[in-house]
N, C-alpha and C. Protein backbone atom coordinates (compact mmCIF):
# COMPACT_ATOMS: atom_id res chain seq x y z
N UNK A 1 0.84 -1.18 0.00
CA UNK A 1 0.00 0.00 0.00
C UNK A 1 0.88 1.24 0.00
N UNK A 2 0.20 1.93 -0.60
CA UNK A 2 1.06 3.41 -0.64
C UNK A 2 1.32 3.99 0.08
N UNK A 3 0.35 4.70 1.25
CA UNK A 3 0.26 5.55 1.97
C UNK A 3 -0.26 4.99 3.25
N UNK A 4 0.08 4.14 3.80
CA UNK A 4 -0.21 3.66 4.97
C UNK A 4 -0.02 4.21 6.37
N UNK A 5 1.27 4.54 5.80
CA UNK A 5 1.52 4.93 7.47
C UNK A 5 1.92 6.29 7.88
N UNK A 6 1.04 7.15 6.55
CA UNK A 6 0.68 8.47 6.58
C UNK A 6 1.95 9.11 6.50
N UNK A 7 3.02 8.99 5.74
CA UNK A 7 4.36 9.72 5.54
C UNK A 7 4.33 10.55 4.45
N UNK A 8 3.13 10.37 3.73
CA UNK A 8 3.43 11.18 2.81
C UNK A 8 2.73 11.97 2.78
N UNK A 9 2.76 13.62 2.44
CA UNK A 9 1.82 14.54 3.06
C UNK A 9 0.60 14.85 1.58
N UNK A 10 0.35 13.74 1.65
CA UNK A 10 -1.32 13.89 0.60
C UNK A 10 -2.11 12.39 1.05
N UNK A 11 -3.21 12.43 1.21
CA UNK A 11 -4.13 11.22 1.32
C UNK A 11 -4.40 10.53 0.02
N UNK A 12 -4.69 9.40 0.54
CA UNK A 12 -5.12 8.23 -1.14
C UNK A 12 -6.12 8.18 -0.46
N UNK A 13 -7.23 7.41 -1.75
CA UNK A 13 -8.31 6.54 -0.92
C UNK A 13 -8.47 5.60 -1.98
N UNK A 14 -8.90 4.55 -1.40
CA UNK A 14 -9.03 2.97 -1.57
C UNK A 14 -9.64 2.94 -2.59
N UNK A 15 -9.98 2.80 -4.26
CA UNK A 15 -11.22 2.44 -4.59
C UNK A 15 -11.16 0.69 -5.13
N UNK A 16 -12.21 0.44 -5.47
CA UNK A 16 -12.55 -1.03 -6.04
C UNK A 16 -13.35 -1.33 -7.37
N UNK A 17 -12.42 -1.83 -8.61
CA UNK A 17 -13.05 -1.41 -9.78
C UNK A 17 -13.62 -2.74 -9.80
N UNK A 18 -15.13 -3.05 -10.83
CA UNK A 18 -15.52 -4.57 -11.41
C UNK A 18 -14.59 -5.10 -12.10
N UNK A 19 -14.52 -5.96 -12.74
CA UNK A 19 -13.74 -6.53 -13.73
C UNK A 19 -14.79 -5.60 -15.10
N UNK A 20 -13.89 -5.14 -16.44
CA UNK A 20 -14.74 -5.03 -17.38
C UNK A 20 -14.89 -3.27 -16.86
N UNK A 21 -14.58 -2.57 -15.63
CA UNK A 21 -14.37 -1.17 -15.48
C UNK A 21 -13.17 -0.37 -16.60
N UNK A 22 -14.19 0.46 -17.09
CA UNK A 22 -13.00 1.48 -17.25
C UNK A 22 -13.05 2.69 -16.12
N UNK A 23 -11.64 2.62 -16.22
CA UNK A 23 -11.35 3.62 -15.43
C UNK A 23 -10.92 5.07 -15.82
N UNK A 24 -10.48 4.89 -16.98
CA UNK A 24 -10.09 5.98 -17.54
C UNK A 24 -10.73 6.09 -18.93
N UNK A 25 -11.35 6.75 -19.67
CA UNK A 25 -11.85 6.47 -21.20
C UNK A 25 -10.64 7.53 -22.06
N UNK A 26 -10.73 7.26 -23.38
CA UNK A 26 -10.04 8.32 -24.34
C UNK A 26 -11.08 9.49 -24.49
N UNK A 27 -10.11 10.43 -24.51
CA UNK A 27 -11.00 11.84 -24.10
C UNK A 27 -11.28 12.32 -23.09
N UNK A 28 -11.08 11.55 -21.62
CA UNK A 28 -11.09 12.17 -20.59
C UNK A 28 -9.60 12.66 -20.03
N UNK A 29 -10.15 13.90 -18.73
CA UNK A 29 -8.91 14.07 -18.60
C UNK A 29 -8.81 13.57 -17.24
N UNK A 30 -7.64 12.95 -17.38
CA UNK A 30 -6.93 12.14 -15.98
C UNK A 30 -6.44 12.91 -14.92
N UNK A 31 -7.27 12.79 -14.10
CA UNK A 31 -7.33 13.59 -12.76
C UNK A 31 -6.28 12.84 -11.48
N UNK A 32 -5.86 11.32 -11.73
CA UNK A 32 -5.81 10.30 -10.78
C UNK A 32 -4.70 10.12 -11.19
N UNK A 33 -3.36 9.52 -9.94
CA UNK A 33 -2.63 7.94 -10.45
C UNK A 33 -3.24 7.02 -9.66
N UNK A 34 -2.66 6.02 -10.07
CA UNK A 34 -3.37 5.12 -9.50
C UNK A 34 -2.75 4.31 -8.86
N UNK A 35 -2.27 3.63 -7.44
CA UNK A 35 -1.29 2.75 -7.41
C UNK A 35 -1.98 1.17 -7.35
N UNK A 36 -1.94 -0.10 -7.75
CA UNK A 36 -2.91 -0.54 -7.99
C UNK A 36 -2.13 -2.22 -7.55
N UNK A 37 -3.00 -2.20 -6.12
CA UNK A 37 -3.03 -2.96 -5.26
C UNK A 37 -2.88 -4.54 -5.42
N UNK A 38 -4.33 -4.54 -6.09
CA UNK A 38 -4.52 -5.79 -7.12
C UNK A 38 -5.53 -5.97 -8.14
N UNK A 39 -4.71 -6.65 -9.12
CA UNK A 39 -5.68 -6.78 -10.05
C UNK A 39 -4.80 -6.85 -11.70
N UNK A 40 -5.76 -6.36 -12.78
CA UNK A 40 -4.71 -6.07 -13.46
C UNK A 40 -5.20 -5.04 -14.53
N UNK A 41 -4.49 -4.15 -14.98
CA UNK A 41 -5.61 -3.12 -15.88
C UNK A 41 -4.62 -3.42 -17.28
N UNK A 42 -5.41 -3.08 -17.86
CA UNK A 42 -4.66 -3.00 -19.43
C UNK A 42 -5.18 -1.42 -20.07
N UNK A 43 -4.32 -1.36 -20.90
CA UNK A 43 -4.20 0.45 -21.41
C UNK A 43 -3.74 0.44 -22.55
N UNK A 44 -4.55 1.20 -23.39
CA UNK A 44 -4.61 0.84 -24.79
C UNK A 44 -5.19 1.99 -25.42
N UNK A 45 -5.45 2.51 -26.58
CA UNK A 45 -5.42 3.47 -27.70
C UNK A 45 -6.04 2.61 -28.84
N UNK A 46 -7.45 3.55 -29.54
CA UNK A 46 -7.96 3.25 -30.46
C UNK A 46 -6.83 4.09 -31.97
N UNK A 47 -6.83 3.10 -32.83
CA UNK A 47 -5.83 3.42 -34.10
C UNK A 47 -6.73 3.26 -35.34
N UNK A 48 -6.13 3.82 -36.17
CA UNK A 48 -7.04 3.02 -37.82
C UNK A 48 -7.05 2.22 -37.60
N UNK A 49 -6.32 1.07 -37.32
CA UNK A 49 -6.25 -0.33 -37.56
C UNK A 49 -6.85 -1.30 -36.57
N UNK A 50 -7.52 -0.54 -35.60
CA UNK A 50 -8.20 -0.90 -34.76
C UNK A 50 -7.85 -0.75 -33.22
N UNK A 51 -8.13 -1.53 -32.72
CA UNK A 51 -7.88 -1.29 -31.07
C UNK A 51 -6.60 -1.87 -30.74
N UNK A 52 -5.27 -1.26 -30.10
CA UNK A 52 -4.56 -1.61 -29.67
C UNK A 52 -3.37 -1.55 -28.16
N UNK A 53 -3.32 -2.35 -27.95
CA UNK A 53 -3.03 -2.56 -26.29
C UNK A 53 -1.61 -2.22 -25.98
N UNK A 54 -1.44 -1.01 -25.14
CA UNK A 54 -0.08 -0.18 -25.18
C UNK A 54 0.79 -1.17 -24.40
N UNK A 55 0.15 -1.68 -23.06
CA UNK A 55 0.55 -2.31 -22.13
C UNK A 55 -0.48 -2.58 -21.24
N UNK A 56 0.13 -3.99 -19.66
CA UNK A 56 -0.56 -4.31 -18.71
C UNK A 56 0.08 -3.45 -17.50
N UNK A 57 -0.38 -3.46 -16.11
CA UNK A 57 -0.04 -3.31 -15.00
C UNK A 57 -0.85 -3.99 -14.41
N UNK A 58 -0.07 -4.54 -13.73
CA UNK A 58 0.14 -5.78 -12.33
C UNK A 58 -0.05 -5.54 -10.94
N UNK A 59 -0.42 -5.51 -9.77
CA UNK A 59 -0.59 -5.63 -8.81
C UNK A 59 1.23 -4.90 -8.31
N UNK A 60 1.08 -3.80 -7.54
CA UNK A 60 2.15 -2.72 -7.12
C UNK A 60 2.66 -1.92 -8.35
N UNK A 61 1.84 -1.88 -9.42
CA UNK A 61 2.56 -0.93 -10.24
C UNK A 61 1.76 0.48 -10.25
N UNK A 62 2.47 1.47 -10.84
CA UNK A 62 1.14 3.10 -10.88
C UNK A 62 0.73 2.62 -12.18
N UNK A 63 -0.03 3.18 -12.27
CA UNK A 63 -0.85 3.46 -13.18
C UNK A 63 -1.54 4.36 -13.74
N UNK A 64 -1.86 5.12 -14.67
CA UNK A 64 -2.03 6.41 -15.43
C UNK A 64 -2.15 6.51 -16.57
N UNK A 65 -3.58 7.35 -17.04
CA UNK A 65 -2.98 8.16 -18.58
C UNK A 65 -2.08 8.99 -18.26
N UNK A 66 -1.33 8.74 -17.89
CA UNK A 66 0.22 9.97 -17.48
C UNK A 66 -0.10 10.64 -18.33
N UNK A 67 0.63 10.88 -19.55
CA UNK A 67 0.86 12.35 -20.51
C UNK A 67 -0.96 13.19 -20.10
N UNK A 68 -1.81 12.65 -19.93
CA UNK A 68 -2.95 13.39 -20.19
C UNK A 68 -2.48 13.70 -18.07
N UNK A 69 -2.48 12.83 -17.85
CA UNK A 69 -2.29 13.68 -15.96
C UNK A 69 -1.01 14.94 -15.84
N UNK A 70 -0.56 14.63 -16.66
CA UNK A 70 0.96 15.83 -16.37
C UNK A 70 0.14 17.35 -17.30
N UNK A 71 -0.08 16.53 -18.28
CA UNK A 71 -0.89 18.18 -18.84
C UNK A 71 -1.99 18.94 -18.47
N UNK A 72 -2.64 17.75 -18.34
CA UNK A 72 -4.31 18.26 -18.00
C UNK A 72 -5.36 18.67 -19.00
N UNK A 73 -4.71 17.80 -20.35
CA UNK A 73 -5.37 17.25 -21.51
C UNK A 73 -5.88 16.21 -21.45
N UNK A 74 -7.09 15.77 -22.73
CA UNK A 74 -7.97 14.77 -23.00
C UNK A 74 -6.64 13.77 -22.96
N UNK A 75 -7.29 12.58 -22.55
CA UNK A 75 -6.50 11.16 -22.67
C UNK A 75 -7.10 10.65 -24.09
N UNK A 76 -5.43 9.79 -24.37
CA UNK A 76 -5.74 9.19 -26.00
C UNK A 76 -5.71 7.81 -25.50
N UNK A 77 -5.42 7.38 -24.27
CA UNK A 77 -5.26 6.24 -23.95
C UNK A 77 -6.74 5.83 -22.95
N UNK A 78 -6.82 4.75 -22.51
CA UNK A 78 -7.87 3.57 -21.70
C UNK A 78 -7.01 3.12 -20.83
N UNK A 79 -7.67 2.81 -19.96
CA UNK A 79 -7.28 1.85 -18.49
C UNK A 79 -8.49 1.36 -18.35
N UNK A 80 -8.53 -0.09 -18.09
CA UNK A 80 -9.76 -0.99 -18.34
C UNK A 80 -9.05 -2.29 -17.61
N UNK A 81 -10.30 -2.30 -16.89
CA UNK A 81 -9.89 -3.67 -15.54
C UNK A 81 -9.94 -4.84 -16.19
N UNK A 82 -9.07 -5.90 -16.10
CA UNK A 82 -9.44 -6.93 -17.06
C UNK A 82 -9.46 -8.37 -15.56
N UNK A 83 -9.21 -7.74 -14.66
CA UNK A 83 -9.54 -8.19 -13.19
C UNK A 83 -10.50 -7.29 -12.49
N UNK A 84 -11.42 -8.11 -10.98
CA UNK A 84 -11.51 -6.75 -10.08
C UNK A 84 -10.26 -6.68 -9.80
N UNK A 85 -10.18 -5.04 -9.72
CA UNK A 85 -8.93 -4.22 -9.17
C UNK A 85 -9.37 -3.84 -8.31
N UNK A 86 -8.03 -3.39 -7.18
CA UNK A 86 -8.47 -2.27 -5.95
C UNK A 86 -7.02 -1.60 -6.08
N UNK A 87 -7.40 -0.08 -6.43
CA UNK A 87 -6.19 0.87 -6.69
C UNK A 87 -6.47 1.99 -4.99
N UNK A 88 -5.18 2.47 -5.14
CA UNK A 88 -5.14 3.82 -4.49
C UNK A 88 -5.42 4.54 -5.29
N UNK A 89 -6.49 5.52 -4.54
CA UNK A 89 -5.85 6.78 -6.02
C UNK A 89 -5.44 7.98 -4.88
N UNK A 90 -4.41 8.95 -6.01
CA UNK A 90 -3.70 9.98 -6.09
C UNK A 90 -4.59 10.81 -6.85
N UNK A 91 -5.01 11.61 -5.90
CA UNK A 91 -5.58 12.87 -7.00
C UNK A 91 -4.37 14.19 -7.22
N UNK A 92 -4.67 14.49 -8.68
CA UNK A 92 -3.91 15.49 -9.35
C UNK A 92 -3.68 16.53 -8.45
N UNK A 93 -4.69 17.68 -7.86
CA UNK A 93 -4.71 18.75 -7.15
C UNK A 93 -3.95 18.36 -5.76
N UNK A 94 -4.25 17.26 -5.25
CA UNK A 94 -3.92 16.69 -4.03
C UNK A 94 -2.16 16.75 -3.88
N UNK A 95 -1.83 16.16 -4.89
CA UNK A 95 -0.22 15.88 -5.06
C UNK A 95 0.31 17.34 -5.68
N UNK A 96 0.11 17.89 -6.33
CA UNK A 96 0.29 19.50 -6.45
C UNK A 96 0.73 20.23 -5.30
N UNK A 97 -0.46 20.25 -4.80
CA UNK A 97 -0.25 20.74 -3.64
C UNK A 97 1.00 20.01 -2.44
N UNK A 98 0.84 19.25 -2.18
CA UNK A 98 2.01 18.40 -1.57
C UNK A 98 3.59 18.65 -1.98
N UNK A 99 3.55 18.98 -3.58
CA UNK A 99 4.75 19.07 -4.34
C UNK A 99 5.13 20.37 -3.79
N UNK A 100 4.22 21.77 -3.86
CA UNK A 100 4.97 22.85 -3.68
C UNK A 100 5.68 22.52 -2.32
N UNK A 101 5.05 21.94 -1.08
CA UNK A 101 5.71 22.26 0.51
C UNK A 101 6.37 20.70 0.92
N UNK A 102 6.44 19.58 0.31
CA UNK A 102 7.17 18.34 0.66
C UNK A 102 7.99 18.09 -0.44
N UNK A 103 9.47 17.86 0.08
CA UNK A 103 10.31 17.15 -0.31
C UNK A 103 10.04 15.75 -1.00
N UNK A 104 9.27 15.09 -0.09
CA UNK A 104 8.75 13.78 0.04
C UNK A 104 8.21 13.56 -0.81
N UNK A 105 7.18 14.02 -1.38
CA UNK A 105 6.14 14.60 -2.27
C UNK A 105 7.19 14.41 -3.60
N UNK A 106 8.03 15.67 -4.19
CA UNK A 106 8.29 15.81 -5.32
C UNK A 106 9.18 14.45 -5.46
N UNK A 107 9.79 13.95 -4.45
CA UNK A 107 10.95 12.85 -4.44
C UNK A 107 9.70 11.55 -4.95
N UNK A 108 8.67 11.30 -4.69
CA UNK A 108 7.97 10.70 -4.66
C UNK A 108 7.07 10.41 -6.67
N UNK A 109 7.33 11.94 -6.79
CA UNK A 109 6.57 12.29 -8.37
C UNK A 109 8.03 12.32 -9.28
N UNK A 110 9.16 11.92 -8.51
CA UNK A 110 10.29 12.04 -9.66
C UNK A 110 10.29 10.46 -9.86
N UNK A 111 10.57 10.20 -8.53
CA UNK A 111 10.49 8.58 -8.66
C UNK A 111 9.36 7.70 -10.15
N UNK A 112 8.28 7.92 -9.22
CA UNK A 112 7.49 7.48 -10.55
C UNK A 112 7.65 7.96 -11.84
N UNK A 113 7.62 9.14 -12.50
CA UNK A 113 7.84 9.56 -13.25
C UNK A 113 9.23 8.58 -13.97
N UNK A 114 9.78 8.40 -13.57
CA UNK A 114 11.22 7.50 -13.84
C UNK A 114 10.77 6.35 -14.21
N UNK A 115 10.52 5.99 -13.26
CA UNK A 115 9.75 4.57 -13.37
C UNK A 115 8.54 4.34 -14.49
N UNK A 116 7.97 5.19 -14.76
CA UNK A 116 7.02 4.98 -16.24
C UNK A 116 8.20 4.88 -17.52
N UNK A 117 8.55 6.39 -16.83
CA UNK A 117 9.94 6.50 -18.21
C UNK A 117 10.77 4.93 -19.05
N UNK A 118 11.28 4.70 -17.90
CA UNK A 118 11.88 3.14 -17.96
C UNK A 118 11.34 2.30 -18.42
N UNK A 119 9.55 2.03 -17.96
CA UNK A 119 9.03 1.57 -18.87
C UNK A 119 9.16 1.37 -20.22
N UNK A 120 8.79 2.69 -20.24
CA UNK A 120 8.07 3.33 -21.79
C UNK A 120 9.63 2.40 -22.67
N UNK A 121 10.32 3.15 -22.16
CA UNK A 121 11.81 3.04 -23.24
C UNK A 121 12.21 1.53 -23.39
N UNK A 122 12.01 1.08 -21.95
CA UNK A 122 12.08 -0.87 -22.62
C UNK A 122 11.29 -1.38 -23.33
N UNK A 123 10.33 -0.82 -23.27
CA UNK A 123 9.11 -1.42 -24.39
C UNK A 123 9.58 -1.12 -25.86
N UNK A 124 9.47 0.05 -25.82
CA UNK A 124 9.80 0.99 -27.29
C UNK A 124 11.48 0.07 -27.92
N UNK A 125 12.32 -0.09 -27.10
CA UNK A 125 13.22 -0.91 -27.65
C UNK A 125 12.89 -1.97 -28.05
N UNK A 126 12.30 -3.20 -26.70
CA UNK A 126 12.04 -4.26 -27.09
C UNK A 126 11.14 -4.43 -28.77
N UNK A 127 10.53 -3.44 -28.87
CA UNK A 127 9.26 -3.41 -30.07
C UNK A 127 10.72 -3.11 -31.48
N UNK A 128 11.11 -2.31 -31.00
CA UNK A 128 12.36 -1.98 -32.30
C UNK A 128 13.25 -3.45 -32.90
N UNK A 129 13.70 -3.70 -31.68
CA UNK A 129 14.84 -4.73 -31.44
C UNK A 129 14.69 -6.14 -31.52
N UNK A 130 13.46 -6.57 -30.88
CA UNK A 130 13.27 -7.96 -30.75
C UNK A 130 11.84 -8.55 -31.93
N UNK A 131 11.60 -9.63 -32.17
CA UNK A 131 10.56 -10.23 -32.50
C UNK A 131 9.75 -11.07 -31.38
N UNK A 132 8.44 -10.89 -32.23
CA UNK A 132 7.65 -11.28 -31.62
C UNK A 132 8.28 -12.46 -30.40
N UNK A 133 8.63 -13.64 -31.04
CA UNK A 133 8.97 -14.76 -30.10
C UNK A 133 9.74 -14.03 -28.78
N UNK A 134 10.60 -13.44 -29.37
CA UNK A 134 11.66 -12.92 -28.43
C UNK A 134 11.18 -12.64 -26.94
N UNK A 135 9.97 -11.70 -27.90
CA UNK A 135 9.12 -10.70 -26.59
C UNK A 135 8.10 -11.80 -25.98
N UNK A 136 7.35 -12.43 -26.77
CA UNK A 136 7.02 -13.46 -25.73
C UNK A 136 7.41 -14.45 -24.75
N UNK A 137 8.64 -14.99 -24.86
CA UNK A 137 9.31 -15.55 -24.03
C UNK A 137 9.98 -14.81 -22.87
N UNK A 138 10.05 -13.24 -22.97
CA UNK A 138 10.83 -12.30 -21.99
C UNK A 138 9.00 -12.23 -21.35
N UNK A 139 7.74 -12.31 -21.63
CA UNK A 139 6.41 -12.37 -21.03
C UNK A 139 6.69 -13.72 -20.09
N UNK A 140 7.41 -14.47 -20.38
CA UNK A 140 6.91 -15.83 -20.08
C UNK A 140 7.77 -15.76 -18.51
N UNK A 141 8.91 -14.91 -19.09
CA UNK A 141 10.03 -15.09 -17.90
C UNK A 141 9.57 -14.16 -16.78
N UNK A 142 9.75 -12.50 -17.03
CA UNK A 142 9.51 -11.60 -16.68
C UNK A 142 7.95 -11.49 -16.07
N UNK A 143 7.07 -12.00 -16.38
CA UNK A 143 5.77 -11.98 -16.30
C UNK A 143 4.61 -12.83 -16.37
N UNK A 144 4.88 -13.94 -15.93
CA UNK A 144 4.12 -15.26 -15.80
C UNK A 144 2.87 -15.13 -15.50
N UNK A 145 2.54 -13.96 -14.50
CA UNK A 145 1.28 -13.85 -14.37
C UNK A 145 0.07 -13.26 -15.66
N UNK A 146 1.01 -12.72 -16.54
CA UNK A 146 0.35 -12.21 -17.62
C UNK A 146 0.09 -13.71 -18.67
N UNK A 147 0.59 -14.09 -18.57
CA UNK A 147 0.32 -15.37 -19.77
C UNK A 147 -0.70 -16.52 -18.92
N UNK A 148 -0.48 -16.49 -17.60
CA UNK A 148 -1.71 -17.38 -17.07
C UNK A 148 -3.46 -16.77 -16.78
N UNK A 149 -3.51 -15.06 -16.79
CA UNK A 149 -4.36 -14.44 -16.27
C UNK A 149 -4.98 -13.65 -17.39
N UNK A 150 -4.25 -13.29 -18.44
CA UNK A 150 -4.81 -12.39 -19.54
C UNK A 150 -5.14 -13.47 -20.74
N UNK A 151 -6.16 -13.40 -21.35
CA UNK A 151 -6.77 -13.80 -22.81
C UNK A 151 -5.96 -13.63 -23.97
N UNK A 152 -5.60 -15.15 -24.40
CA UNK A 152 -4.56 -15.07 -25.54
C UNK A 152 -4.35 -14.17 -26.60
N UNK A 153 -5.78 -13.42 -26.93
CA UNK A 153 -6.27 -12.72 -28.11
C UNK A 153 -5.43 -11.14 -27.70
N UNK A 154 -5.79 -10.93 -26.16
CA UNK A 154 -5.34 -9.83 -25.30
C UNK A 154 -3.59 -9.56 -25.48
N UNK A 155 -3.14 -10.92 -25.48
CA UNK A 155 -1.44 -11.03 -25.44
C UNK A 155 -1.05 -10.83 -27.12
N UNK A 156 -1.82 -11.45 -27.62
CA UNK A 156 -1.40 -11.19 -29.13
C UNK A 156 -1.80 -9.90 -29.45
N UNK A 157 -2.28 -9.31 -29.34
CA UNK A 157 -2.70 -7.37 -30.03
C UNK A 157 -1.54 -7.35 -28.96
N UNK A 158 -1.66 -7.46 -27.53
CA UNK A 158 -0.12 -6.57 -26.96
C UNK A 158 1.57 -6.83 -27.75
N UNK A 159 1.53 -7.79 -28.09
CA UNK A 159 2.83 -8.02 -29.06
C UNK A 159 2.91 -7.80 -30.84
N UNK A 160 1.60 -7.58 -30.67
CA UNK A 160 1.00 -6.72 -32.34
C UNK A 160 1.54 -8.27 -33.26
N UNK A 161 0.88 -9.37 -32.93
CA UNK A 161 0.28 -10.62 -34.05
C UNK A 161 -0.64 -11.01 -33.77
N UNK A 162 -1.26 -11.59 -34.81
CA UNK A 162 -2.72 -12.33 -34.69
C UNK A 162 -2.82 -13.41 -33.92
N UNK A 163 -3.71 -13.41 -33.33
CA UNK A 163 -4.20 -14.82 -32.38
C UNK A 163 -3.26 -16.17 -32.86
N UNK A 164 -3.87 -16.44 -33.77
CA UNK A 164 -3.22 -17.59 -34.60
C UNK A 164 -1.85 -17.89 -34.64
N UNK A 165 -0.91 -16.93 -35.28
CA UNK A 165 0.17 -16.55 -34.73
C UNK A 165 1.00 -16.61 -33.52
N UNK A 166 0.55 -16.31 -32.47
CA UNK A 166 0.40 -16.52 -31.22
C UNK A 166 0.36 -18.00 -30.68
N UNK A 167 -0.68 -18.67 -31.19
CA UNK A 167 -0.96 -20.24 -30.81
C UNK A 167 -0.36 -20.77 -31.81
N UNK A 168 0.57 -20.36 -32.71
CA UNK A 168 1.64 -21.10 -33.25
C UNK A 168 2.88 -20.94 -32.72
N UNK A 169 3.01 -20.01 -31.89
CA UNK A 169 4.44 -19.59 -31.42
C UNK A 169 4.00 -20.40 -29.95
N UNK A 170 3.08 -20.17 -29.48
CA UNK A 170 3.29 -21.01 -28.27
C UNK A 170 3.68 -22.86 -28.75
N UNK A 171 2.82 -22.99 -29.55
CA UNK A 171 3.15 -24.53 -29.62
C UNK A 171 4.21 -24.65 -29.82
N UNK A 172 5.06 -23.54 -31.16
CA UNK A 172 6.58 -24.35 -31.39
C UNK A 172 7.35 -24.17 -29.82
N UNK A 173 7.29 -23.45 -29.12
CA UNK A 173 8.29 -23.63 -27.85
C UNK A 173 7.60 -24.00 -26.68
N UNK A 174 6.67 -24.84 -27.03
CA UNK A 174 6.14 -26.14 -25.73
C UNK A 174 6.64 -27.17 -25.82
């Protein structure tokens, strides 16, 4: 939990999404992070080519339309429970405020901020650098819970191949 033992000078509060919640739609603007307890959300962006899945978060990761929370622009992205979740949330104004008079606070919004960053940039490589197989087997290692808990169809748009595809790559390395 995030804020438990009240060190950090802004309050969370608990919420609890259904499975099948969105939490965030495209076009809204993201008021929240989210730190997200358990469960699992997936976040994704409508394209010409249809619907596609940016990434998951897992149980202790944040979670955010970041770029739309840092600006305080419409979100191009979704957060959509594909578990019940139970997140903290961080409201925008809340942590603002915290930032101008705690240390704690901004040390707290650099941190994460980093930590998406890092994200973002291993992904964006892995997508440059590796093939499909590659990246599924670094799922398999790195992230076991994603290949036993998310819908095959779900894992294949996240590695951008077709289903089929997918249940051919799993069979050749079973």
């Amino acid at each position: 939990m995030l804020n438990t033992d009240g060190s950090l000078p802004f309050r969370t509060v608990t919420v609890e999404y259904a499975k099948k919640s969105v939490i965030t739609s495209i076009g809204q603007v993201e008021r929240n992070i989210y730190f997200l307890q358990q469960g699992i959300i997936e976040i994704g962006m409508e394209a010409e080519t249809g619907n596609k899945i940016i990434d998951f978060s897992f149980s202790g990761d944040l979670v955010s339309s970041y770029t739309s929370f840092l600006s305080q622009e419409a979100s191009d992205v979704y957060l959509y429970c594909l578990t019940d979740c139970i997140v903290e949330v961080v409201p925008y104004a809340q942590l603002h405020e915290a930032y101008q008079t705690s240390l704690l606070s901004n040390q707290f919004g650099r941190l994460a901020t980093e930590a998406l960053y890092m994200k973002r940039v291993r992904k964006e490589k892995d997508a440059l650098t590796k093939n499909a197989e590659q990246r599924y087997l670094e799922l398999i290692k790195y992230r076991p819970e994603m290949i036993k808990e998310i819908p095959v169809h779900r894992i294949a748009r996240y590695l951008g191949i077709h289903p089929e595809s997918l249940s051919r790559l799993r069979k050749s390395i079973s």
